[in-house]
C-alpha atoms as a PDB file:
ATOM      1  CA  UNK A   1    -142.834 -85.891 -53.518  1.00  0.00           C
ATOM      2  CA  UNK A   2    -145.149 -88.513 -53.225  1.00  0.00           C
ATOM      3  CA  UNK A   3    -143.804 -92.178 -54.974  1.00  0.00           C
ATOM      4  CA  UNK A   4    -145.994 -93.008 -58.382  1.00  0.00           C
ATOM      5  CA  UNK A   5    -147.263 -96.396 -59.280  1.00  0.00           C
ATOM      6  CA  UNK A   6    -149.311 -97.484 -62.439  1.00  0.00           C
ATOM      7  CA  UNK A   7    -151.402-100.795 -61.925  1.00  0.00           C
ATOM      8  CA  UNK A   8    -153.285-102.452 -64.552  1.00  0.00           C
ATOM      9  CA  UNK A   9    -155.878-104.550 -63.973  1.00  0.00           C
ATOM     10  CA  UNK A  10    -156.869-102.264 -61.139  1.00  0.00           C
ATOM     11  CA  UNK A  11    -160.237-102.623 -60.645  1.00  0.00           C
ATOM     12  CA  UNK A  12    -160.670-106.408 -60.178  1.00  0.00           C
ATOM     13  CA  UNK A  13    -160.334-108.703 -56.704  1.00  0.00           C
ATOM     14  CA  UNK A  14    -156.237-108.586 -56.954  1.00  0.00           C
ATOM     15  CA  UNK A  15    -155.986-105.333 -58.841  1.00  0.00           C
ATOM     16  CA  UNK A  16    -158.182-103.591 -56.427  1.00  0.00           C
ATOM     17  CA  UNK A  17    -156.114-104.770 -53.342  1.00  0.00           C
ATOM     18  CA  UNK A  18    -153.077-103.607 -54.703  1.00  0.00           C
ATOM     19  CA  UNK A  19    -154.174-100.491 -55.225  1.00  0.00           C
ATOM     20  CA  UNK A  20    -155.595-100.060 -51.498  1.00  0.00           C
ATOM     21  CA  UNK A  21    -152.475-101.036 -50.420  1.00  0.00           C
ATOM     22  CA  UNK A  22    -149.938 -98.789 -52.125  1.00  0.00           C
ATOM     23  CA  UNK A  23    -152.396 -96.037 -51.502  1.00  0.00           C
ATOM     24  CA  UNK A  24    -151.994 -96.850 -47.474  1.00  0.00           C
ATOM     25  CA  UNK A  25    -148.239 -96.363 -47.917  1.00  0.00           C
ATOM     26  CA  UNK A  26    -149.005 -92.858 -49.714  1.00  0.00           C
ATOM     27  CA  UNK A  27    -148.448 -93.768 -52.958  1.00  0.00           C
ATOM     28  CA  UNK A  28    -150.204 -92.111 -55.539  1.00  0.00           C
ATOM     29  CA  UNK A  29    -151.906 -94.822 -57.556  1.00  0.00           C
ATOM     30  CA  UNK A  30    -152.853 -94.970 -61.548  1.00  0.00           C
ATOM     31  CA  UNK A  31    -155.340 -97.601 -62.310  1.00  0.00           C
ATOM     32  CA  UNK A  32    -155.348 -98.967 -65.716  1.00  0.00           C
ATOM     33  CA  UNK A  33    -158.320-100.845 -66.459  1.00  0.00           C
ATOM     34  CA  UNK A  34    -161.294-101.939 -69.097  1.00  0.00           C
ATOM     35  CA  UNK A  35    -164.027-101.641 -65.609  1.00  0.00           C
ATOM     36  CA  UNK A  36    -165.011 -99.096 -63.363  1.00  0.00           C
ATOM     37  CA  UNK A  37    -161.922 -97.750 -61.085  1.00  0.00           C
ATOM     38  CA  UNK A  38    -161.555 -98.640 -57.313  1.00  0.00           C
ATOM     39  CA  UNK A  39    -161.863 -96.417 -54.652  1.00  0.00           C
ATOM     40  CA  UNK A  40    -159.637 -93.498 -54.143  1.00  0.00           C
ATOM     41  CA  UNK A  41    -156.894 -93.418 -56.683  1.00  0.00           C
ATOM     42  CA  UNK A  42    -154.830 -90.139 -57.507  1.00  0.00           C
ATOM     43  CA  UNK A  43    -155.780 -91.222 -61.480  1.00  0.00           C
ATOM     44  CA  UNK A  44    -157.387 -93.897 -63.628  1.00  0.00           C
ATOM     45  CA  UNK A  45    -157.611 -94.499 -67.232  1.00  0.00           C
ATOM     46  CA  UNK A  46    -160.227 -96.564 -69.117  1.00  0.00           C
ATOM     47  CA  UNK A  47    -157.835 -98.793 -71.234  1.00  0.00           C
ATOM     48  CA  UNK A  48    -158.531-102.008 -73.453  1.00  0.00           C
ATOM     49  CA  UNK A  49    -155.458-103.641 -73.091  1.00  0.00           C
ATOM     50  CA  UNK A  50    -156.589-106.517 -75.941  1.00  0.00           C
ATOM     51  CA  UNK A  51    -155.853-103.425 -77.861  1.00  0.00           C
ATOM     52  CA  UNK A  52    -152.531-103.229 -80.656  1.00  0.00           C
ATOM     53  CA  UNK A  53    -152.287 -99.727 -79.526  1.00  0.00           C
ATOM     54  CA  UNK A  54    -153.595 -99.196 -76.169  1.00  0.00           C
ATOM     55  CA  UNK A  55    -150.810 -98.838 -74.353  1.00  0.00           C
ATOM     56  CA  UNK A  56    -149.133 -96.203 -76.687  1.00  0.00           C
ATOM     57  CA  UNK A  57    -152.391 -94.301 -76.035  1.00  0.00           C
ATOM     58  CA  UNK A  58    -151.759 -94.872 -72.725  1.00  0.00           C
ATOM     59  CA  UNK A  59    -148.170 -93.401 -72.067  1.00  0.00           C
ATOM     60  CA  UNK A  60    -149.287 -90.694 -74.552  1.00  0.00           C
ATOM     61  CA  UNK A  61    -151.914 -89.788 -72.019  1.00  0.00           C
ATOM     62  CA  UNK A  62    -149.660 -90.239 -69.381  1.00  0.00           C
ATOM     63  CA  UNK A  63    -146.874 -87.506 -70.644  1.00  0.00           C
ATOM     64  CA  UNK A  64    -147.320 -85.149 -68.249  1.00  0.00           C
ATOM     65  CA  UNK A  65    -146.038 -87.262 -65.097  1.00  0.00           C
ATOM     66  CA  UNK A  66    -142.838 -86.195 -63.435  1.00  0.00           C
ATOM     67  CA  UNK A  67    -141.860 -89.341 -62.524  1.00  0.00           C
ATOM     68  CA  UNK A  68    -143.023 -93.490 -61.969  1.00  0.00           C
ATOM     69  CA  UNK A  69    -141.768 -95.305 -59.241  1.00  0.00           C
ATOM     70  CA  UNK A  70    -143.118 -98.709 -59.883  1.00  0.00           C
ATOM     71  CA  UNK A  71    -145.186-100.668 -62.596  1.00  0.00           C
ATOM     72  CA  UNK A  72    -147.294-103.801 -61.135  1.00  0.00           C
ATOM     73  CA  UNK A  73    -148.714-105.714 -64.318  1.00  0.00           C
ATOM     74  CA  UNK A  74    -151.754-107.096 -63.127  1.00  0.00           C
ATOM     75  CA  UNK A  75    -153.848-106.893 -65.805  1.00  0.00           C
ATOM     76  CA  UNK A  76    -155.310-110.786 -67.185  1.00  0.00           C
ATOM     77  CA  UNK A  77    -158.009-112.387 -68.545  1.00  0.00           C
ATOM     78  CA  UNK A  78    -158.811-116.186 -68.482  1.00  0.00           C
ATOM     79  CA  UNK A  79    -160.706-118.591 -70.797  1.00  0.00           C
ATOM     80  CA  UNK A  80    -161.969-121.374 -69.278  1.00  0.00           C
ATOM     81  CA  UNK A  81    -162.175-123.848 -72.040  1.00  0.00           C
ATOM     82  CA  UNK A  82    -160.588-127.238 -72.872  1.00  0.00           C
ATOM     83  CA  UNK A  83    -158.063-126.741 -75.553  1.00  0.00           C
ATOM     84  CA  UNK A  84    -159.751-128.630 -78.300  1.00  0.00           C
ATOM     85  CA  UNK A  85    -162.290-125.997 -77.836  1.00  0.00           C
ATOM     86  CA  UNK A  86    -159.833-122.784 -77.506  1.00  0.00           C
ATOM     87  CA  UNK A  87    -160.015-121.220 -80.800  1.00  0.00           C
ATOM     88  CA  UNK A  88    -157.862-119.000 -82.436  1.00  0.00           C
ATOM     89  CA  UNK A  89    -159.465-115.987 -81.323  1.00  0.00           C
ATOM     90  CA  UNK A  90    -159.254-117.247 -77.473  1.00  0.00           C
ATOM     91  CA  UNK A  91    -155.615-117.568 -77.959  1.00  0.00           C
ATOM     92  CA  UNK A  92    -155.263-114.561 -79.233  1.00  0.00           C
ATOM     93  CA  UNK A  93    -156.776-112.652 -76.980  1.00  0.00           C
ATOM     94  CA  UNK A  94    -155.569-114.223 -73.664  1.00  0.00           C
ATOM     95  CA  UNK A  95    -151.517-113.433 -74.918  1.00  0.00           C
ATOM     96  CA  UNK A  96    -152.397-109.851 -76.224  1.00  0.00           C
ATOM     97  CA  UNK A  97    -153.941-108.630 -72.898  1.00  0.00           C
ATOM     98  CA  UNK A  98    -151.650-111.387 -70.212  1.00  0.00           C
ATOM     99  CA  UNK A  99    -148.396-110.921 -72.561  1.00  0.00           C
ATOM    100  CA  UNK A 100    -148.111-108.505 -75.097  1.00  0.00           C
ATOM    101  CA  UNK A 101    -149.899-105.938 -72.955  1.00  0.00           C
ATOM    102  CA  UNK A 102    -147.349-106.561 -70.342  1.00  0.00           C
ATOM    103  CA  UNK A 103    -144.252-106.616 -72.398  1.00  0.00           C
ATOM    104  CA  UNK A 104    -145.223-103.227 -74.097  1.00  0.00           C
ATOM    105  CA  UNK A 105    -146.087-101.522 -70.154  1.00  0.00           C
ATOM    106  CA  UNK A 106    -142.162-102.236 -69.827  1.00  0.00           C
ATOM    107  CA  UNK A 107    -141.014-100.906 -72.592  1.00  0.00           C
ATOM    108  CA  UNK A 108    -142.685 -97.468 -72.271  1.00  0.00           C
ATOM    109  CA  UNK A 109    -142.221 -96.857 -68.140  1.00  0.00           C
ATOM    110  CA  UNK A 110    -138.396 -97.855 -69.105  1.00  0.00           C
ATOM    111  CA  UNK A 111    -137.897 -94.232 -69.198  1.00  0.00           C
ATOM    112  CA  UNK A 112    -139.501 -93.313 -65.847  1.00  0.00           C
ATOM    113  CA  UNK A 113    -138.234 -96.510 -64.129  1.00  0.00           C
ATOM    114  CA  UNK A 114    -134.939 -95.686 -65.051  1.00  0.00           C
ATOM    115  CA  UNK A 115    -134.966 -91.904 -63.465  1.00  0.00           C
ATOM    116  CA  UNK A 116    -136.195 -93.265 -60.086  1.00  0.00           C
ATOM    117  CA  UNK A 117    -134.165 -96.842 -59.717  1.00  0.00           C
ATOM    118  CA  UNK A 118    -137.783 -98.217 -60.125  1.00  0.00           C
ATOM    119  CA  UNK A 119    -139.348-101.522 -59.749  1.00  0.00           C
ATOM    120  CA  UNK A 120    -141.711-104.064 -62.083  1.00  0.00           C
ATOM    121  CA  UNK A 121    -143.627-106.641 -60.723  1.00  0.00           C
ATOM    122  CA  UNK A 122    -145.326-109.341 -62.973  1.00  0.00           C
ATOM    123  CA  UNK A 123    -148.631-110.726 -61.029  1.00  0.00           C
ATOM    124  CA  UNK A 124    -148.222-114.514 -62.903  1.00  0.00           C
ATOM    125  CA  UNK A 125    -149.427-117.392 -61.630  1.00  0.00           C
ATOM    126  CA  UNK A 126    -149.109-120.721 -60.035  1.00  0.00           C
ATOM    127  CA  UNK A 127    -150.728-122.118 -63.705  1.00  0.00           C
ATOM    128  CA  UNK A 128    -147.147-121.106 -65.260  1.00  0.00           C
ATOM    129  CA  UNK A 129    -145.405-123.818 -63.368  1.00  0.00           C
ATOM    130  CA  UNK A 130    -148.306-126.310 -62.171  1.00  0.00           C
ATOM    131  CA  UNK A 131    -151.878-125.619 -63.914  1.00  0.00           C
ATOM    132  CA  UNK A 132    -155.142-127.430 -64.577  1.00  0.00           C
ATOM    133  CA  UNK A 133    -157.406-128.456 -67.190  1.00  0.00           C
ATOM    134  CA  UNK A 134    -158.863-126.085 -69.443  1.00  0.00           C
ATOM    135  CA  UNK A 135    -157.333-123.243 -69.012  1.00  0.00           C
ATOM    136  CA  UNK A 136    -154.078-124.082 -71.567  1.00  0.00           C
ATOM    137  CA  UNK A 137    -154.138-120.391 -72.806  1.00  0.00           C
ATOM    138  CA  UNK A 138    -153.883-118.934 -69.754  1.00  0.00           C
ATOM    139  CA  UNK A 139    -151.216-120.932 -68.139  1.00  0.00           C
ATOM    140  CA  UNK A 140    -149.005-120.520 -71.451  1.00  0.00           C
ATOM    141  CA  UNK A 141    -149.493-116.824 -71.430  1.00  0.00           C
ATOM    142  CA  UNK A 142    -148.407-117.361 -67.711  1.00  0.00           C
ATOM    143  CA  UNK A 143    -145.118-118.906 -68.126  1.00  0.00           C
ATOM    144  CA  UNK A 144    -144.244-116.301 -70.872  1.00  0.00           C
ATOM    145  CA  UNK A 145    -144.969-113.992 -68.304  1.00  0.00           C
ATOM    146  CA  UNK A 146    -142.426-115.717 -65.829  1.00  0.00           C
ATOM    147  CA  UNK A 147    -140.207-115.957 -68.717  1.00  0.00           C
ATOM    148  CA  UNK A 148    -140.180-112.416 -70.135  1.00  0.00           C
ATOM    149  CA  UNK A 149    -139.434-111.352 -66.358  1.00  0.00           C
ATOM    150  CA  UNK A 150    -136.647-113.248 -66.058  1.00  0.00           C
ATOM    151  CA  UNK A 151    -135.292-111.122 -69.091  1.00  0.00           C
ATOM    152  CA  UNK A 152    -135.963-107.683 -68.158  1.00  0.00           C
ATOM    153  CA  UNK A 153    -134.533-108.243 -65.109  1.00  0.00           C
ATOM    154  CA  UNK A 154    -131.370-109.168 -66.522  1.00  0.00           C
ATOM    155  CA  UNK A 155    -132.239-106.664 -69.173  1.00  0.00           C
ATOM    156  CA  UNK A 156    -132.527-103.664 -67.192  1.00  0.00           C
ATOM    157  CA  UNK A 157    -130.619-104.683 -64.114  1.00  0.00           C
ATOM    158  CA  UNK A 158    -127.628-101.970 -65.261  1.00  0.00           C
ATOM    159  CA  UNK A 159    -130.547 -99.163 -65.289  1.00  0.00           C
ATOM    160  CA  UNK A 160    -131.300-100.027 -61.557  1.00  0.00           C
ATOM    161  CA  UNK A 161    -134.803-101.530 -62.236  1.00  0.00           C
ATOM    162  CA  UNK A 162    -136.107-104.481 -59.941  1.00  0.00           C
ATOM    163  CA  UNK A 163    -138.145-107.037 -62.101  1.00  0.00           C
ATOM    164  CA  UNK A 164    -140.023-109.850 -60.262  1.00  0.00           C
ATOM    165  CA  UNK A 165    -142.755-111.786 -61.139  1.00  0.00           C
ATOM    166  CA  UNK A 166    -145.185-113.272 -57.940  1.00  0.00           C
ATOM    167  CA  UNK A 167    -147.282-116.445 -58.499  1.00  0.00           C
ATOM    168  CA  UNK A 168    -150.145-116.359 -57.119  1.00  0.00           C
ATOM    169  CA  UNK A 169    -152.147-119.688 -56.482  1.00  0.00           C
ATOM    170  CA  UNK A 170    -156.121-119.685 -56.245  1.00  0.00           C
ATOM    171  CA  UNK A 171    -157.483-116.350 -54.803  1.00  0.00           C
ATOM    172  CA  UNK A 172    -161.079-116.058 -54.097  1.00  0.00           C
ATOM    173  CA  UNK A 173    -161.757-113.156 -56.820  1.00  0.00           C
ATOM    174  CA  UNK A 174    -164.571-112.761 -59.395  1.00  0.00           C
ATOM    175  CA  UNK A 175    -162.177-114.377 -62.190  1.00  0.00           C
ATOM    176  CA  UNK A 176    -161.404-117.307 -60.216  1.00  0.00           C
ATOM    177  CA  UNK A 177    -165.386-117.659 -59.238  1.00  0.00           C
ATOM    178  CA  UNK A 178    -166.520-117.631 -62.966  1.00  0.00           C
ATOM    179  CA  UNK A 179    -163.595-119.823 -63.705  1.00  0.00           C
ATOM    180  CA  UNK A 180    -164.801-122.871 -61.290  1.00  0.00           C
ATOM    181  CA  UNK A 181    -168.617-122.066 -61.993  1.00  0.00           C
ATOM    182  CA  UNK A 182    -168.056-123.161 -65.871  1.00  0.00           C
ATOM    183  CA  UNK A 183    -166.630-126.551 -64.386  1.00  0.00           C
ATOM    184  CA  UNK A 184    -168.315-129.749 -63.309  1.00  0.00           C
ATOM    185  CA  UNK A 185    -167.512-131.247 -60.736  1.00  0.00           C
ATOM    186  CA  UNK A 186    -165.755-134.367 -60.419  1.00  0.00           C
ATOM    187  CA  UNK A 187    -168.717-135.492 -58.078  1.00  0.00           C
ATOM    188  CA  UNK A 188    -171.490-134.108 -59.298  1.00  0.00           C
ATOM    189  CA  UNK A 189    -171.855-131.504 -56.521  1.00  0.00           C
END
């Protein structure tokens, strides 16, 4: 049977990758995302992570799988705003869908993982440990990210489920575009 694999944040630059990748090795591939899915999945589901209950909704929707193999948490926004300008609601909103989203995705596949000796892997970011201006939200919802992996891994190492976290540094993706468009540059250019 055919290894499963839930990605959120599947239909955006890094999402979308991931998602042509694992379907190349013959996974079969759920996208989890607020846009329109990528290209040849086995299953997506229209989810708004910034959501208290989305990902209940989600797993409830999810109830008839036999089986999860892996969980990539992909799914992130980012605010592009100097922090005397973040507000409340910025904040908010950047740590429900890059934190609490992801925290709640491994508690519910905990089940699943634990049947097939399965793996979680936390897409972070290079922000968590060496970040830029204006984007303070995003870089501290990053290095709770690299935190709260750190934990389940310990946490569910005696169930036989991996738990990394990979940083990635500046990827030419849509996110990262409208990021540096909302900046001046240093030299005017």
């Amino acid at each position: 049977m055919s290894r499963v694999v839930i990605v959120t944040g599947s239909s955006g630059g890094i999402g979308t990758a991931i998602c042509k990748e694992f379907t190349q090795q013959n996974w079969r591939v759920i996208g989890v995302d607020i846009n329109e899915p990528p290209e040849d999945l086995f299953r997506f589901e229209h989810v708004d992570l910034s959501k208290p209950d989305a990902v209940s909704n989600l797993f409830q929707n999810l109830k008839d799988l036999d089986r999860i193999d892996a969980l990539v948490n992909n799914a992130a926004i980012c605010i592009n705003k100097p922090l005397l300008e973040t507000n409340d609601n910025d904040w908010q909103q950047t740590f429900d869908i890059n934190v609490r989203s992801v925290f709640q995705m491994i508690r519910y596949s905990h089940p699943f993982l634990k049947m097939t000796s399965g793996s979680i892997v936390n897409v972070g970011s290079v922000h968590a440990v060496a970040t830029s201006e204006n984007v303070a939200a995003y870089a501290a919802s990053k290095g709770a990210i690299t935190a709260l992996t750190r934990a389940v891994a310990l946490e569910y190492a005696s169930d036989n489920i991996r738990c990394n976290a990979v940083l990635p540094g500046a990827i030419n993706t849509e996110m990262l575009r409208t990021g540096l468009s909302r900046r001046e540059h240093p030299k005017g250019a």
